[in-house]
Protein backbone atom coordinates (compact mmCIF):
# COMPACT_ATOMS: atom_id res chain seq x y z
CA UNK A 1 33.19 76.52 -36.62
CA UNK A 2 33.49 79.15 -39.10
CA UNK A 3 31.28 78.05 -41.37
CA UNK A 4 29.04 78.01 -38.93
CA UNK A 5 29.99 81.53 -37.69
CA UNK A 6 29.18 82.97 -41.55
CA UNK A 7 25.48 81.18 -41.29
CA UNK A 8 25.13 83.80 -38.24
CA UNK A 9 22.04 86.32 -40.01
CA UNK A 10 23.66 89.86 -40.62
CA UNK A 11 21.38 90.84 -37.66
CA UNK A 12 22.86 88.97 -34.92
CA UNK A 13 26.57 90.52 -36.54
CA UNK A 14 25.97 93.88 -36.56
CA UNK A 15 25.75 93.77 -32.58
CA UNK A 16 29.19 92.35 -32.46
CA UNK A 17 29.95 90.32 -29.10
CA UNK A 18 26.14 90.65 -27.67
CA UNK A 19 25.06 89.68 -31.23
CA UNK A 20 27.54 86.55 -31.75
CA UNK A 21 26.06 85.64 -28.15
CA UNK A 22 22.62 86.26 -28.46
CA UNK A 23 23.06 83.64 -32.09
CA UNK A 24 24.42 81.31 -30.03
CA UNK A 25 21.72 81.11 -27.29
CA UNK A 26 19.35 81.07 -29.93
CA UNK A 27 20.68 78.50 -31.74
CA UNK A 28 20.93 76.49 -28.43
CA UNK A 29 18.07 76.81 -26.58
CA UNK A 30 13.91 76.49 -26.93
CA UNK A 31 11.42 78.21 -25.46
CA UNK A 32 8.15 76.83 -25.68
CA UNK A 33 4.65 78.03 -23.93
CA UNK A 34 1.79 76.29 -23.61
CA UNK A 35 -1.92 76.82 -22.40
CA UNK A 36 -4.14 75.40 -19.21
CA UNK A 37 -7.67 75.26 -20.03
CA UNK A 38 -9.92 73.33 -17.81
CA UNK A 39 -13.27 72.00 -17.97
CA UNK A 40 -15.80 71.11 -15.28
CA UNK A 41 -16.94 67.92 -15.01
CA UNK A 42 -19.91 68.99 -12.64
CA UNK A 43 -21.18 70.44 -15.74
CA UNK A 44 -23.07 68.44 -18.53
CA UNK A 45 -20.90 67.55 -21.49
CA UNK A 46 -22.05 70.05 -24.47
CA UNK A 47 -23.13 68.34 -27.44
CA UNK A 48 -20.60 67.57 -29.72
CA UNK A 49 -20.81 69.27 -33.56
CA UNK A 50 -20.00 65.70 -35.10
CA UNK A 51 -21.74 64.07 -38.07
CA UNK A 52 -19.92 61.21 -38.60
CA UNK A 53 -20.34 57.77 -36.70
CA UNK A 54 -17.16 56.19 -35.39
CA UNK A 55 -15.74 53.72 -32.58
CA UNK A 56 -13.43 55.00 -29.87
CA UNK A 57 -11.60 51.84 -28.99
CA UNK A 58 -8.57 50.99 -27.32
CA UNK A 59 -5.67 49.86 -28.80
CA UNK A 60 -4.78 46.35 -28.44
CA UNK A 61 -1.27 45.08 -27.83
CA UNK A 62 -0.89 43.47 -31.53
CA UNK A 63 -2.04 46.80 -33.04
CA UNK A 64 0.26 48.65 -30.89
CA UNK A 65 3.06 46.36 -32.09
CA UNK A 66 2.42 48.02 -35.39
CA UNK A 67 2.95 51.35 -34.75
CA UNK A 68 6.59 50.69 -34.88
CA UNK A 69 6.64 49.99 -38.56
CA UNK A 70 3.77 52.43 -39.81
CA UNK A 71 3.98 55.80 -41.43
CA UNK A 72 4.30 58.71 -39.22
CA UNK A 73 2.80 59.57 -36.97
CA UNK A 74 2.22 55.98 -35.88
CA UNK A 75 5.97 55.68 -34.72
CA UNK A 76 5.66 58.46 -32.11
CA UNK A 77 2.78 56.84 -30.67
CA UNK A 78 4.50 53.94 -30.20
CA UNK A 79 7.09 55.91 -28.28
CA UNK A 80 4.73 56.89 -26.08
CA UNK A 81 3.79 53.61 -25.01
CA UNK A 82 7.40 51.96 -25.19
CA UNK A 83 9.37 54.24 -24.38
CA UNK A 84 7.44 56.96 -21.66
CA UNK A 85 5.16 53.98 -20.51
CA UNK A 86 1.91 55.71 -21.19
CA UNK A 87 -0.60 53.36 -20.54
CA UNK A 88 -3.79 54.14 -22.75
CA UNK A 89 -4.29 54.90 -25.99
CA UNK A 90 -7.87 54.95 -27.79
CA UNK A 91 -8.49 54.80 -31.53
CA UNK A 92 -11.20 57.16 -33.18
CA UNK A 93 -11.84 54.71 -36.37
CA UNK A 94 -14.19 55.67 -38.92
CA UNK A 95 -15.30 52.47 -41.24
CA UNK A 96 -11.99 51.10 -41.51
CA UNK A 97 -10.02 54.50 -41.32
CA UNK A 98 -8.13 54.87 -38.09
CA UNK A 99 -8.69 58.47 -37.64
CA UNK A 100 -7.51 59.71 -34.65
CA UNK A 101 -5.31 58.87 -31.75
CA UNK A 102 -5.50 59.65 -28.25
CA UNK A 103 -4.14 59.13 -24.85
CA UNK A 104 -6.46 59.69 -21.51
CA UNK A 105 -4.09 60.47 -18.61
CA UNK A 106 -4.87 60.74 -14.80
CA UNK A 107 -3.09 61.43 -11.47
CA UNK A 108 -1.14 57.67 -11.78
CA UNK A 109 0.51 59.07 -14.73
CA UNK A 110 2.23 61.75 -13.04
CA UNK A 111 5.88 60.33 -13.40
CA UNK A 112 5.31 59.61 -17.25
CA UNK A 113 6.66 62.49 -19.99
CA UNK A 114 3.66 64.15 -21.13
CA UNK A 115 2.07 65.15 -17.97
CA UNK A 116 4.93 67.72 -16.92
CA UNK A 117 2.91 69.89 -18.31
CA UNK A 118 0.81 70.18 -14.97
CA UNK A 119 0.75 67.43 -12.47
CA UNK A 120 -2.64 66.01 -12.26
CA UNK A 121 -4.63 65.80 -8.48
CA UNK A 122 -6.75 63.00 -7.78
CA UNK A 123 -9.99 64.41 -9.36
CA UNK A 124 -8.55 65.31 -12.49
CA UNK A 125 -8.23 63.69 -16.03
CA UNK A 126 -6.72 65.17 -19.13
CA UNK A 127 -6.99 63.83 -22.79
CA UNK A 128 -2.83 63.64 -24.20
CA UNK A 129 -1.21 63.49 -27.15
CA UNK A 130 -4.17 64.07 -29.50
CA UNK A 131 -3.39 63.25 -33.75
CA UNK A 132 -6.19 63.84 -36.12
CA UNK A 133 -5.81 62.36 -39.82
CA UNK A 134 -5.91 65.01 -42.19
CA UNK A 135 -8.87 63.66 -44.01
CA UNK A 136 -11.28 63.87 -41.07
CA UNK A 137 -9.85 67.86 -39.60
CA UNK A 138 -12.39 69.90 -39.18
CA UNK A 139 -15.44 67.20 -38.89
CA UNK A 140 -15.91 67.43 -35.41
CA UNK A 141 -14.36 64.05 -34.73
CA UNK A 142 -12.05 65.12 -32.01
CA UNK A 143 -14.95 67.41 -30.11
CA UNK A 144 -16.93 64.15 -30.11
CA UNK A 145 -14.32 61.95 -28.39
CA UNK A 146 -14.05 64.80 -26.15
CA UNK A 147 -17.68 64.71 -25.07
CA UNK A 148 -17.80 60.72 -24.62
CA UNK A 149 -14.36 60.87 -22.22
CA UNK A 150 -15.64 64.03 -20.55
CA UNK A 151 -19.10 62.22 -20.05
CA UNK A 152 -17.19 58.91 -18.98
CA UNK A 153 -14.75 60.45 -16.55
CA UNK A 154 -17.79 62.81 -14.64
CA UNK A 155 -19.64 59.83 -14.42
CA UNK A 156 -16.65 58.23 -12.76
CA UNK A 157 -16.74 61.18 -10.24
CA UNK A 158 -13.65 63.05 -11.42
CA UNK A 159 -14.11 67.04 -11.25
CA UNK A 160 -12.34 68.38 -13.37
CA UNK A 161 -10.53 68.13 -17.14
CA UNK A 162 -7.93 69.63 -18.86
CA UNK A 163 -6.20 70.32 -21.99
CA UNK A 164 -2.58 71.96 -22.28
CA UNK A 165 -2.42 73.23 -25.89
CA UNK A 166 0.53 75.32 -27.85
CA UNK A 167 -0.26 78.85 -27.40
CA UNK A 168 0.18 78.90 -31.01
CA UNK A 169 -2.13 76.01 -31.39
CA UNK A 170 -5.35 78.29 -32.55
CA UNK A 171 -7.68 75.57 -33.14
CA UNK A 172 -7.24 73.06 -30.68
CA UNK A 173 -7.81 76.18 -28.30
CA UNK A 174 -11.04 77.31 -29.81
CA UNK A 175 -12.32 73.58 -29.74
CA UNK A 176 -11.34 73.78 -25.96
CA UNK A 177 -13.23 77.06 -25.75
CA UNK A 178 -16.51 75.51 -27.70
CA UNK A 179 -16.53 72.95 -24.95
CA UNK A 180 -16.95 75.14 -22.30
CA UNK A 181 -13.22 74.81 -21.16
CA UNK A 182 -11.78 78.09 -20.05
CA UNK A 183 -7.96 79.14 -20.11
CA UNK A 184 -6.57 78.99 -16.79
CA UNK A 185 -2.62 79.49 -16.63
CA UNK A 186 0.33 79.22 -18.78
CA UNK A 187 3.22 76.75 -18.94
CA UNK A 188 6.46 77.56 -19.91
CA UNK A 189 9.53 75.02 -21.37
CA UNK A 190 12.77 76.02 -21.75
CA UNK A 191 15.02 73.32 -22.82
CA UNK A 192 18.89 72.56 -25.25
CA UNK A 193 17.04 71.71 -28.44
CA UNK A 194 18.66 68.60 -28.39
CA UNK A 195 16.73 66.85 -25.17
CA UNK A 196 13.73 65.31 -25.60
CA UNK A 197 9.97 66.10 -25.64
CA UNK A 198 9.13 66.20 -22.41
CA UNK A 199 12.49 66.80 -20.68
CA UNK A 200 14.14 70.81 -19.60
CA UNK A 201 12.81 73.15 -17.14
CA UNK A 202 9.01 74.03 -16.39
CA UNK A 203 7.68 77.56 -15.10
CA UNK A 204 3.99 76.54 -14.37
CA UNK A 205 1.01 79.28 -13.56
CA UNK A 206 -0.74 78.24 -10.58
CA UNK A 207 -4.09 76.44 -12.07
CA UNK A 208 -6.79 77.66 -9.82
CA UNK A 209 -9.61 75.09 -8.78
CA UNK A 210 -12.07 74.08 -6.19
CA UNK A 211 -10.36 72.20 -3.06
CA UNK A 212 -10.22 68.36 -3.16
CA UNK A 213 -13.34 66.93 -2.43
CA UNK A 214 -13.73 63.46 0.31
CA UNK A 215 -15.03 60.83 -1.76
CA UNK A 216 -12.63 61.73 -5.05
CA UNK A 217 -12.00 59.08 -7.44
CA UNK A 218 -8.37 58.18 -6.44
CA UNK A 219 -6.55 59.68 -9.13
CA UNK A 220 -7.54 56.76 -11.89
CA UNK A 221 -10.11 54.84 -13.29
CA UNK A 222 -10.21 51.41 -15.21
CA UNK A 223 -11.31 51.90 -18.65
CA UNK A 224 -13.51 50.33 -21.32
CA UNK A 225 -12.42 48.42 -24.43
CA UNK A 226 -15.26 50.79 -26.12
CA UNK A 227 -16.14 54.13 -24.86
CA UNK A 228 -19.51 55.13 -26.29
């Protein structure tokens, strides 16, 4: 303990008590804020600025298997399937690179970890989760699997589709913005920096949307092997 007490920054000691306190809590507890942008589905997907030609599959169980034993960030991935119970995740492979990762969640993945963000109404989708390889940042690769889900999920009659991005997350928020999504409300995690993504408390802005339309999809869809 007192080792740990002379780590305290001179900062923190110079407000005695408060500052000793105010170390602690720091040193416990995370704060974490994330943004709500939301597109509409009503709308035409805007052409994607991509150059490159890829396949957006879904991952099979046997390549799913191997997550568990690939570099990172494969290993998380499979967490998300073994562990939270996500139940689809799309490759973005380029030749015989797999590029990107991604996981397209709706209303009957409410109870699973990543969608505490904001639960999801029947008429909503939201693309989770998203990893780019480093060699294909900044190609336009992840705007372009954005336009074929966006495309595949208005088709399917769903309204509306989100993102919930790290405030701190610049460019995943101007890709949002380049989409025609707009920033709609705040979420805010606070959490012991020892629980898992996913668990703690959630302060959510209200999102503000259209009322629920008769005739909505359901609140899920069955997807393609291939989404083109």
């Amino acid at each position: 303990m007192l080792e740990k007490l002379k780590r305290i920054p001179a900062t923190y000691k110079q407000e005695g008590l408060r500052g000793l306190g105010r170390a602690v809590a720091d040193q416990v507890f995370d704060h974490v804020e994330f943004v709500a942008a939301q597109g509409d589905l009503r709308q035409p997907p805007r052409p994607a600025r991509c150059s490159l030609t890829f396949e957006l599959r879904r991952v099979d169980a046997s390549l799913f298997e191997q997550f568990r034993t690939m570099p990172a960030p494969f290993p998380r991935h499979f967490e998300y399937g073994s562990v939270y119970g996500m139940r689809h995740c799309y490759a973005a492979s380029v030749g015989q690179d797999m590029a990107a990762l991604m996981w397209p969640v709706f209303q009957a993945d409410n109870t699973r970890m990543v969608t505490r963000w904001r639960y999801l109404l029947p008429d909503e989708a939201r693309l989770a989760s998203i990893w780019v390889s480093p060699a294909y940042r900044g190609t336009g690769l992840i705007d372009a699997c954005y336009a074929r889900f966006e495309a595949l999920c208005g088709g399917a009659g769903f309204r509306y589709f989100y993102t919930f991005t790290w405030i701190g997350n610049h460019g995943s928020r101007k890709l949002s913005a380049r989409r025609g999504f707009r920033e709609v409300g705040s979420i805010h995690r606070y959490s012991f920096r020892w629980q898992r993504e996913g668990r703690g408390l959630y302060i959510r802005q209200r999102i503000p949307r259209d009322p629920l339309a008769p005739g909505h999809p359901g609140g899920d869809m069955k997807l393609p092997g291939v989404i083109e």
